[in-house]
N, C-alpha and C. Protein backbone atom coordinates (compact mmCIF):
# COMPACT_ATOMS: atom_id res chain seq x y z
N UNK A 1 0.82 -1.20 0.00
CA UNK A 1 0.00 0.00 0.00
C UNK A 1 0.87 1.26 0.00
N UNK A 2 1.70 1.13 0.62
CA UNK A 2 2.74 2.72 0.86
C UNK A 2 3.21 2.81 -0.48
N UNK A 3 3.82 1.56 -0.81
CA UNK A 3 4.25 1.35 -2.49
C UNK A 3 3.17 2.42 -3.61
N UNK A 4 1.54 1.96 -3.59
CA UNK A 4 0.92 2.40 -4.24
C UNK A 4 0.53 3.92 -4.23
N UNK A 5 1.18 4.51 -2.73
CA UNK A 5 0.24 5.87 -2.55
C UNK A 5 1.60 6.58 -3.29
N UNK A 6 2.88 6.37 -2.78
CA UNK A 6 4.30 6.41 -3.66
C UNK A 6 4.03 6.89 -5.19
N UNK A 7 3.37 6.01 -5.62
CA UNK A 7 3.13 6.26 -7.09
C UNK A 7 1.62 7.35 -7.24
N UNK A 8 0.84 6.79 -6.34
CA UNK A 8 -0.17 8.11 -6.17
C UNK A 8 0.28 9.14 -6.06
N UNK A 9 1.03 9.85 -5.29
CA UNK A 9 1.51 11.29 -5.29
C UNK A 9 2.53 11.64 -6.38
N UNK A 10 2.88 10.59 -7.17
CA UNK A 10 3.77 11.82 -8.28
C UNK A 10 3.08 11.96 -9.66
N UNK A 11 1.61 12.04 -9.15
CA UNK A 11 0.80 12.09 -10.36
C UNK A 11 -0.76 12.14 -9.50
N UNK A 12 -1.06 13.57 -10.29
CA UNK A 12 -2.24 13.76 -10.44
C UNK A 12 -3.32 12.95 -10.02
N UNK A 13 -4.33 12.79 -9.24
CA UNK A 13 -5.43 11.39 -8.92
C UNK A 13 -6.48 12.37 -7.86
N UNK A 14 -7.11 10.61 -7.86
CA UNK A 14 -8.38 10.57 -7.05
C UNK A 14 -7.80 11.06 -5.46
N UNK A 15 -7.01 10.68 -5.06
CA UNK A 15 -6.66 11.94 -3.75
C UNK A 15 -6.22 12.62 -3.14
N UNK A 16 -5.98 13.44 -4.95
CA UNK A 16 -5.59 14.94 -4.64
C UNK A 16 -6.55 15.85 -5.14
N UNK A 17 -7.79 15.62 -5.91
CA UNK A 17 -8.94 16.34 -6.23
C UNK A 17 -9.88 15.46 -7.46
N UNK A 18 -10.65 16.11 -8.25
CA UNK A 18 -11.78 14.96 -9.30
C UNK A 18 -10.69 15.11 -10.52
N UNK A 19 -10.99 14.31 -11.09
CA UNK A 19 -10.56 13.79 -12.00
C UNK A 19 -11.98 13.87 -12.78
N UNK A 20 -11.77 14.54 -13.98
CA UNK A 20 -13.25 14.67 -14.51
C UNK A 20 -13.84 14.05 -15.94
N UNK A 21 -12.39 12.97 -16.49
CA UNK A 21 -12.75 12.47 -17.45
C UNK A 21 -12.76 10.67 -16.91
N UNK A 22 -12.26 10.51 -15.86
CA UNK A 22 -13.27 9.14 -15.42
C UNK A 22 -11.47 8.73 -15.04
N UNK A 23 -11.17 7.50 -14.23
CA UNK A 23 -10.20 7.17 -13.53
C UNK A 23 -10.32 5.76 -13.47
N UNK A 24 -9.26 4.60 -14.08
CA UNK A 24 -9.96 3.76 -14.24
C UNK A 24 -9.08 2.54 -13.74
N UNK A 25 -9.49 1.39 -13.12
CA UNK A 25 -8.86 0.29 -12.61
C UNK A 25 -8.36 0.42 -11.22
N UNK A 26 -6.80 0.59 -11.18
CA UNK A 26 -6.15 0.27 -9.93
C UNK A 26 -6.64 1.69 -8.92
N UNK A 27 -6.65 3.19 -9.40
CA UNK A 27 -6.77 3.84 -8.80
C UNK A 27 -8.66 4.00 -7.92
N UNK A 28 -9.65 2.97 -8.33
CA UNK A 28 -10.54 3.20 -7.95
C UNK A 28 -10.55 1.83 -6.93
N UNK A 29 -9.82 0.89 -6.83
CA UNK A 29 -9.92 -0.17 -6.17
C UNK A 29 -9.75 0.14 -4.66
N UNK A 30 -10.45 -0.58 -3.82
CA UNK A 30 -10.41 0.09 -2.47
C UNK A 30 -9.37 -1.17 -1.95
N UNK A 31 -8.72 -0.94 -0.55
CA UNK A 31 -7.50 -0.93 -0.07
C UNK A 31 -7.92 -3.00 -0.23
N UNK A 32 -9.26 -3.34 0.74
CA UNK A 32 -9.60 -4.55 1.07
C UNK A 32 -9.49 -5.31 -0.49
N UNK A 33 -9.74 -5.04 -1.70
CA UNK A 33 -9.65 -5.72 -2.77
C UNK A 33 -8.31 -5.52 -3.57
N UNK A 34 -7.84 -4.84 -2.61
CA UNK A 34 -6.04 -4.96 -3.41
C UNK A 34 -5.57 -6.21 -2.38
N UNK A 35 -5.81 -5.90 -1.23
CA UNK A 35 -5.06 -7.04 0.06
C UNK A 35 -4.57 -8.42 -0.85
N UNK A 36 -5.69 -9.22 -1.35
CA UNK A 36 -5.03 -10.79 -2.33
C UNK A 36 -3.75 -10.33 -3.01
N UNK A 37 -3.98 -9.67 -3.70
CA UNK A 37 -2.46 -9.38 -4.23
C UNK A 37 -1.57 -9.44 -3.94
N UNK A 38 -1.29 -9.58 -2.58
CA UNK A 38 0.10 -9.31 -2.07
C UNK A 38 0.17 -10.47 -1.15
N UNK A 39 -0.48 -11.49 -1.21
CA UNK A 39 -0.31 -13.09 -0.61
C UNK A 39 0.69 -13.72 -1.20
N UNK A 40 1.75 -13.74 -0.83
CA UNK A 40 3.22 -14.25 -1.06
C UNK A 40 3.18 -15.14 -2.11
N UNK A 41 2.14 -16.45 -1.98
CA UNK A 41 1.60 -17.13 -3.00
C UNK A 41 1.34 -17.14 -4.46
N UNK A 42 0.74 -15.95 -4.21
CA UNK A 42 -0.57 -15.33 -4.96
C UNK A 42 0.80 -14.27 -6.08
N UNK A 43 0.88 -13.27 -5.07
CA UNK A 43 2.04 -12.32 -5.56
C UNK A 43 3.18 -12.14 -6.49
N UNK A 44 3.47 -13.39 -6.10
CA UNK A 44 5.14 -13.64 -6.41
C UNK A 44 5.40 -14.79 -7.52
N UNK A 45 4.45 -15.05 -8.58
CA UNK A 45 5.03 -15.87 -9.32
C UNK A 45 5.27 -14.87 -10.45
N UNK A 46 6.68 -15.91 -11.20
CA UNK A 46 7.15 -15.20 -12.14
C UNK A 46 6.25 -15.18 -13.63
N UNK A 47 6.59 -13.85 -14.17
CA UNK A 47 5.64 -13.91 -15.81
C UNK A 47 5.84 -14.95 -16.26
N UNK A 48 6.95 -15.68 -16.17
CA UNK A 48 7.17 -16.72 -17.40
C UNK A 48 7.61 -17.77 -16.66
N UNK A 49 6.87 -18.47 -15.66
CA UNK A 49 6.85 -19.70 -15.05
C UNK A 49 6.29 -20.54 -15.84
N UNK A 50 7.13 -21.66 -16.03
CA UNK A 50 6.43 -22.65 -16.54
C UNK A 50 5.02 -23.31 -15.83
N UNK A 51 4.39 -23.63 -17.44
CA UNK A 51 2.85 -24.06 -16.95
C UNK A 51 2.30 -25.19 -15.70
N UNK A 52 3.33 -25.95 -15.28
CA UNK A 52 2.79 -26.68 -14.18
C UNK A 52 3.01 -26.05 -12.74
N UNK A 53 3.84 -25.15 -13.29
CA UNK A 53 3.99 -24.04 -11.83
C UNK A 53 2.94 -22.64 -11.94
N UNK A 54 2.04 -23.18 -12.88
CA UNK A 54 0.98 -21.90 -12.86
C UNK A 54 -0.69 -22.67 -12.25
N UNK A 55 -0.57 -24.29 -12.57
CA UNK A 55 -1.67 -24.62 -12.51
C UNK A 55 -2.74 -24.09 -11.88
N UNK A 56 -2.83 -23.44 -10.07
CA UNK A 56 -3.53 -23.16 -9.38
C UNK A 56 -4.09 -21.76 -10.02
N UNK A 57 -3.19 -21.03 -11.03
CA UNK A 57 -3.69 -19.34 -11.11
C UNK A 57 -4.70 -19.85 -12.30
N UNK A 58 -4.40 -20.53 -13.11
CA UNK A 58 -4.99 -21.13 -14.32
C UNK A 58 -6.55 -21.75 -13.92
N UNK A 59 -6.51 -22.31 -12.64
CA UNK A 59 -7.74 -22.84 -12.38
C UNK A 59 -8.86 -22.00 -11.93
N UNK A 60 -8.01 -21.24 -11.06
CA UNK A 60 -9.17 -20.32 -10.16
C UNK A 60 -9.47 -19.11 -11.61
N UNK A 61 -8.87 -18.84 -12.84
CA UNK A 61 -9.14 -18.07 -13.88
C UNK A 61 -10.51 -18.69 -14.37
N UNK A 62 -10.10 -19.58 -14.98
CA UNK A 62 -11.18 -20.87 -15.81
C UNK A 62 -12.53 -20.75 -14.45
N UNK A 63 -12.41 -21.08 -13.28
CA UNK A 63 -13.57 -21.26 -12.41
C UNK A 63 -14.21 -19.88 -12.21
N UNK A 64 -13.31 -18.76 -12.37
CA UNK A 64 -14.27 -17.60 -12.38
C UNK A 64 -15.03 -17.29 -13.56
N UNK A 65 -14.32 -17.47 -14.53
CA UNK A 65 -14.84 -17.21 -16.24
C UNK A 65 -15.73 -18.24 -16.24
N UNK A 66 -15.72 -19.55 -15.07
CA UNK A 66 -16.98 -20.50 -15.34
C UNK A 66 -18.77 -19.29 -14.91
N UNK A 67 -17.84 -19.52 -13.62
CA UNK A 67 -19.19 -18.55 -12.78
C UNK A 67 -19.60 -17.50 -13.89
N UNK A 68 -18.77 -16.70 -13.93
CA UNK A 68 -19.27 -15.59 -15.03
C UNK A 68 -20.08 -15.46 -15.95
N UNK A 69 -19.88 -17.12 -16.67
CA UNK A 69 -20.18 -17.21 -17.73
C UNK A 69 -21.97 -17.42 -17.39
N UNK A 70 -22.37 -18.27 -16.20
CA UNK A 70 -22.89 -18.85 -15.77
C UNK A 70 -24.10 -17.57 -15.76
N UNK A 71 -23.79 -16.70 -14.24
CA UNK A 71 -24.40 -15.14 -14.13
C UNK A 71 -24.75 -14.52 -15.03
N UNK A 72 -23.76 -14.48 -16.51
CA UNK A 72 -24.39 -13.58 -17.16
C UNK A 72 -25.05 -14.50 -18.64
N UNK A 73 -25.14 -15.65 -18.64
CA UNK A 73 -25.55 -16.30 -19.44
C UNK A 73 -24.82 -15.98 -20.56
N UNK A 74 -23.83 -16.04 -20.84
CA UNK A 74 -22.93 -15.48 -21.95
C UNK A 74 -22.54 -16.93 -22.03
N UNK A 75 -21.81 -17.22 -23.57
CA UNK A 75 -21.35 -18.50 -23.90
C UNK A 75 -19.88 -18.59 -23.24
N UNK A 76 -19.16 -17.64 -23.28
CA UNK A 76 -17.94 -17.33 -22.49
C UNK A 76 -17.39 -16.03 -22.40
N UNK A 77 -16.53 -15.98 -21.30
CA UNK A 77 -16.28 -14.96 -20.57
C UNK A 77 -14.62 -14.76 -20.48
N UNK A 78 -14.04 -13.25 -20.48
CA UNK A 78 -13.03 -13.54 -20.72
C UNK A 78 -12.35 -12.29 -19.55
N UNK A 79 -11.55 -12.75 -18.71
CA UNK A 79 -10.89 -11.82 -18.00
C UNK A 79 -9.93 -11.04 -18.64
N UNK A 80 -9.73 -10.71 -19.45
CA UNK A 80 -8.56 -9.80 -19.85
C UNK A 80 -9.14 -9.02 -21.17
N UNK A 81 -8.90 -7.96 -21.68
CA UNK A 81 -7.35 -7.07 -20.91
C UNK A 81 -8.31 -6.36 -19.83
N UNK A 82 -7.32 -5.78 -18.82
CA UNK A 82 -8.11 -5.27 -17.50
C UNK A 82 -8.76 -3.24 -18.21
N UNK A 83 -8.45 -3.45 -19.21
CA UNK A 83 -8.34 -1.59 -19.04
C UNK A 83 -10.04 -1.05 -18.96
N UNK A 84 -10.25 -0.07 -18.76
CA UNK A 84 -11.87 0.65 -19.08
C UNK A 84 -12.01 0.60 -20.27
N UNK A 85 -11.06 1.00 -21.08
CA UNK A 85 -11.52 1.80 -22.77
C UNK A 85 -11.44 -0.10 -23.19
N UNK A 86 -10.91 -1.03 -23.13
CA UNK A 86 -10.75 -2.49 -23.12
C UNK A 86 -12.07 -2.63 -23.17
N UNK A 87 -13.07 -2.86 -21.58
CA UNK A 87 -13.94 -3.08 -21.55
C UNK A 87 -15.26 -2.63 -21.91
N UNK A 88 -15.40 -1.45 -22.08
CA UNK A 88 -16.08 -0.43 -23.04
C UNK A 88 -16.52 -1.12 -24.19
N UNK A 89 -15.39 -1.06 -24.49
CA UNK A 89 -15.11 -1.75 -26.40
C UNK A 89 -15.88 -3.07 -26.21
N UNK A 90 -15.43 -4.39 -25.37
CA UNK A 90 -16.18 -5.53 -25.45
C UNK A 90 -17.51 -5.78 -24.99
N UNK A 91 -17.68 -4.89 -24.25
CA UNK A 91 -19.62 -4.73 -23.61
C UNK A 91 -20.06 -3.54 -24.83
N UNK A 92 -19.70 -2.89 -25.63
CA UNK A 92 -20.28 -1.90 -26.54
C UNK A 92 -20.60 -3.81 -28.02
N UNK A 93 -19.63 -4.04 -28.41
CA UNK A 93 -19.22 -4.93 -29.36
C UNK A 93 -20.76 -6.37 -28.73
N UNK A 94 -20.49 -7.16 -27.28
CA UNK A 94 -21.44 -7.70 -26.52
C UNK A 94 -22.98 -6.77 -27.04
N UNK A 95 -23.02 -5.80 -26.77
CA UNK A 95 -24.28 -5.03 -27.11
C UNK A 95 -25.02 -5.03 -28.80
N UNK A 96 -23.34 -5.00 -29.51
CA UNK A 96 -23.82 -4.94 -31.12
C UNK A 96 -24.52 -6.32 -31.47
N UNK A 97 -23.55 -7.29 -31.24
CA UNK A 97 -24.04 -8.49 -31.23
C UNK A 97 -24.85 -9.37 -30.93
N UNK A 98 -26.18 -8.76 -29.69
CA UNK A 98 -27.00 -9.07 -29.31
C UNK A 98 -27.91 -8.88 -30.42
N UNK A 99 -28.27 -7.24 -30.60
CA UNK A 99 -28.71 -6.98 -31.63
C UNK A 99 -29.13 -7.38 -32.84
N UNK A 100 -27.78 -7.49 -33.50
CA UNK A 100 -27.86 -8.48 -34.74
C UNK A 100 -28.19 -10.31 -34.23
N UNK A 101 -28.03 -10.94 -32.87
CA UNK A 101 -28.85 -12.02 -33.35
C UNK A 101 -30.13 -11.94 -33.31
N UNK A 102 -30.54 -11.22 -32.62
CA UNK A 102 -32.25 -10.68 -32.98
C UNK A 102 -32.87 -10.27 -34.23
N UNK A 103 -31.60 -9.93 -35.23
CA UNK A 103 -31.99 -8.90 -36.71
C UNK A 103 -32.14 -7.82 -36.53
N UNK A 104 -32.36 -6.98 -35.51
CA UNK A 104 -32.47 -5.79 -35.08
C UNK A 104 -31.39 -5.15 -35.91
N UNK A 105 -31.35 -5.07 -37.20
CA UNK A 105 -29.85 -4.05 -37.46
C UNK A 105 -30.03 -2.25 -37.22
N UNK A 106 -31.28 -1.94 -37.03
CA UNK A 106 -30.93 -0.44 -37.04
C UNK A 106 -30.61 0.47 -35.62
N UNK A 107 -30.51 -1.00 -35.02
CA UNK A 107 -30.28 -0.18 -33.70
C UNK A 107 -28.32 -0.01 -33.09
N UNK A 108 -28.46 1.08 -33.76
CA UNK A 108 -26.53 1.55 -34.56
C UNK A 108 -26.47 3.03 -33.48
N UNK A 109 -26.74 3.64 -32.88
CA UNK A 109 -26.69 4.34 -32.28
C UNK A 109 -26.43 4.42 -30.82
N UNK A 110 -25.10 5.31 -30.30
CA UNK A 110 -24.93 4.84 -28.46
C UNK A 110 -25.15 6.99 -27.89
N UNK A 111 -26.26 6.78 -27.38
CA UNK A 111 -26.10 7.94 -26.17
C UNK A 111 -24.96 8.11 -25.37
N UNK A 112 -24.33 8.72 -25.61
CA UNK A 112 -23.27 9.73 -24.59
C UNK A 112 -23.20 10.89 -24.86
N UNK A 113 -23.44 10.82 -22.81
CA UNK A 113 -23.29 12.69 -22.04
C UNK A 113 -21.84 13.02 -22.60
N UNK A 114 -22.47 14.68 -22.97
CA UNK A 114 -20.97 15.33 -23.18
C UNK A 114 -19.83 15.46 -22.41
N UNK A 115 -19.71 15.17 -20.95
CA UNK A 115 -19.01 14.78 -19.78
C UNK A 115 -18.76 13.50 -19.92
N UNK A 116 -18.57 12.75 -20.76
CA UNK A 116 -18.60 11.12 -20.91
C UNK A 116 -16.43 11.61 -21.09
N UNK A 117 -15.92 10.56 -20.65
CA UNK A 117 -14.93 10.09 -21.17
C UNK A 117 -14.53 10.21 -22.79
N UNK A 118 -13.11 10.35 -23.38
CA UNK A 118 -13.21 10.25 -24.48
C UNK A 118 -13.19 9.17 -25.45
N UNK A 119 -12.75 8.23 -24.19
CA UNK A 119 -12.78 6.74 -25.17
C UNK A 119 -14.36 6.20 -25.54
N UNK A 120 -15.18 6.74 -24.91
CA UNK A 120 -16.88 6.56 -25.29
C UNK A 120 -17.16 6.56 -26.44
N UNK A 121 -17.31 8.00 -27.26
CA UNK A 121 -17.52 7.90 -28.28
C UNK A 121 -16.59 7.66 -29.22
N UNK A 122 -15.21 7.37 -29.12
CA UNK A 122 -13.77 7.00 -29.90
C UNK A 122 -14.00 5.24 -29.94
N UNK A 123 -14.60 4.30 -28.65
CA UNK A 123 -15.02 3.29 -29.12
C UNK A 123 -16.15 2.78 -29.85
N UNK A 124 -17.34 3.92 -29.76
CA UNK A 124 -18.30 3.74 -30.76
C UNK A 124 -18.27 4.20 -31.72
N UNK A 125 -17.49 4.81 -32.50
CA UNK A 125 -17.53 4.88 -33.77
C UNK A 125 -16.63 3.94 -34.21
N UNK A 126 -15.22 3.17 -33.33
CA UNK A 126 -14.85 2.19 -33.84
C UNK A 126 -15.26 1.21 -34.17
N UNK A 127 -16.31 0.31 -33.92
CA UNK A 127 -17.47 -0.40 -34.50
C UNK A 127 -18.56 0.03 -34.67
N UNK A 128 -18.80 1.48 -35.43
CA UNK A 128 -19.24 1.54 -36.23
C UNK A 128 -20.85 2.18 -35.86
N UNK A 129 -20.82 2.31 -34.71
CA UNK A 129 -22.07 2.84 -34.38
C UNK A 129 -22.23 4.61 -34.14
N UNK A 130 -23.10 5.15 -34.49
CA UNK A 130 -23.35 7.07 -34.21
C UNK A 130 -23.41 7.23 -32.90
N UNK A 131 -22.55 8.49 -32.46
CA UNK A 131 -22.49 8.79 -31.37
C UNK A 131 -23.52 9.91 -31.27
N UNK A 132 -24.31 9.85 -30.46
CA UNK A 132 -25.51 11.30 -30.52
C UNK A 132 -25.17 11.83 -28.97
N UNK A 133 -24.59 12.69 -28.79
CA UNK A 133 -24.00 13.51 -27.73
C UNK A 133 -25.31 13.81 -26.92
N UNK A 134 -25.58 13.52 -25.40
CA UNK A 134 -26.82 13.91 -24.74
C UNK A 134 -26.09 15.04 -23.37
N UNK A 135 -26.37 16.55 -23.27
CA UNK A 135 -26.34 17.49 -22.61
C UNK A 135 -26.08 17.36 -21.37
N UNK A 136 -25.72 17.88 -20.93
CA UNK A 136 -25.07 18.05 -19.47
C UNK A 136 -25.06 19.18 -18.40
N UNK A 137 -25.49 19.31 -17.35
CA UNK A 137 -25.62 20.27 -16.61
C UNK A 137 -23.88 20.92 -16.47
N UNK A 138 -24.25 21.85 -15.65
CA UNK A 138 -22.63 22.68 -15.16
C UNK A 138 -21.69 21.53 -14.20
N UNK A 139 -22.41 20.72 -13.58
CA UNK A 139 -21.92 19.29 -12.72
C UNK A 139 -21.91 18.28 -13.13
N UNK A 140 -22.12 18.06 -14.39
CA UNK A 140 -21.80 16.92 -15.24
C UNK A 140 -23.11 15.91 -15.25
N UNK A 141 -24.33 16.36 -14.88
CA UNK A 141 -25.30 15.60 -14.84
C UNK A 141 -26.40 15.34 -15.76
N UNK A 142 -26.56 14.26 -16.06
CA UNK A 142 -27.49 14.21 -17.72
C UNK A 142 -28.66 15.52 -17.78
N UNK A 143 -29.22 15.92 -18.82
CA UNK A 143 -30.22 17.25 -19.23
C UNK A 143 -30.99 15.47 -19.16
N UNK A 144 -32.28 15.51 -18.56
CA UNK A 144 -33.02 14.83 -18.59
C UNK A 144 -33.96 14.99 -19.75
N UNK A 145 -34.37 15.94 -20.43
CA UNK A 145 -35.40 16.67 -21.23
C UNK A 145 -34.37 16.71 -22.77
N UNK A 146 -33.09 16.53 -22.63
CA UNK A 146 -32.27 16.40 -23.81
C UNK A 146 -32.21 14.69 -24.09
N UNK A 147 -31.71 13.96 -22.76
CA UNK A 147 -31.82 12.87 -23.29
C UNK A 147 -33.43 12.33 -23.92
N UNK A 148 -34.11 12.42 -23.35
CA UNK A 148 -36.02 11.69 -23.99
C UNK A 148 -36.06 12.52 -25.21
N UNK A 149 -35.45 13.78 -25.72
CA UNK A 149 -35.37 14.34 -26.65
C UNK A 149 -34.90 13.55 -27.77
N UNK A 150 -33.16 13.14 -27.24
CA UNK A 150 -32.95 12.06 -28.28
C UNK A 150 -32.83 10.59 -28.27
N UNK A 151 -33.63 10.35 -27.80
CA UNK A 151 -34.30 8.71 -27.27
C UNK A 151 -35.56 8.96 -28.55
């Protein structure tokens, strides 16, 4: 933890004031869901251990991507890559693809507030869908009467 605040203070973050285009992964994780990480066990194996010295990380991967898969009724589930703009992209892409197995093709369009992040609309136009920008108060809070506008 001292390690992490180390790197927190020589850069800009969540606690030294807002961050107003969104903050994503390690810096939003609270202290109790970093703790596993640092189980000697857990921690300390090397990138490039051979595979019978990985078995246990390999299993508990596969058994969560089981559960996962399970919860969200998805055919499979994939832990990686960890980033926001990563996951964005595969729940935007998850969303297209629902769509089209329904036939639904005209539904090509993603709402985002002008306070949205920039990877929002930079990942929806990367597959291909219109970004229709929905209004924003002075605090970053949706125009309610803009969004049903463009709904």
């Amino acid at each position: 933890m001292r390690y992490i605040h180390r790197l927190c203070d020589k850069d800009y973050s969540l606690v030294h004031g807002m961050i107003p285009l969104g903050s994503c992964t390690m810096k939003l994780n609270s202290a109790a869901v970093m703790t596993p990480i640092t189980f000697p066990g857990f921690a300390n194996i090397h990138p490039f251990a051979p595979k019978d010295q990985t078995e246990g990380y390999n299993q508990m991967i596969k058994e969560l991507e089981s559960q996962l898969s399970c919860i969200t009724h998805y055919d499979a589930i994939s832990l990686q890559p960890n980033s926001g703009a990563s996951g964005e992209y595969a729940g935007l892409i998850c969303i297209q693809k629902y769509h089209e197995s329904r036939g639904d093709l005209k539904r090509d369009i993603v709402l985002i507030p002008t306070s949205a992040h920039g990877t929002n609309p930079a990942t929806a136009t990367m597959i291909g869908m219109k970004v229709v920008p929905v209004e924003v108060d002075a605090t970053g809070i949706i125009n309610v009467s803009d969004l049903k506008e463009k709904c």
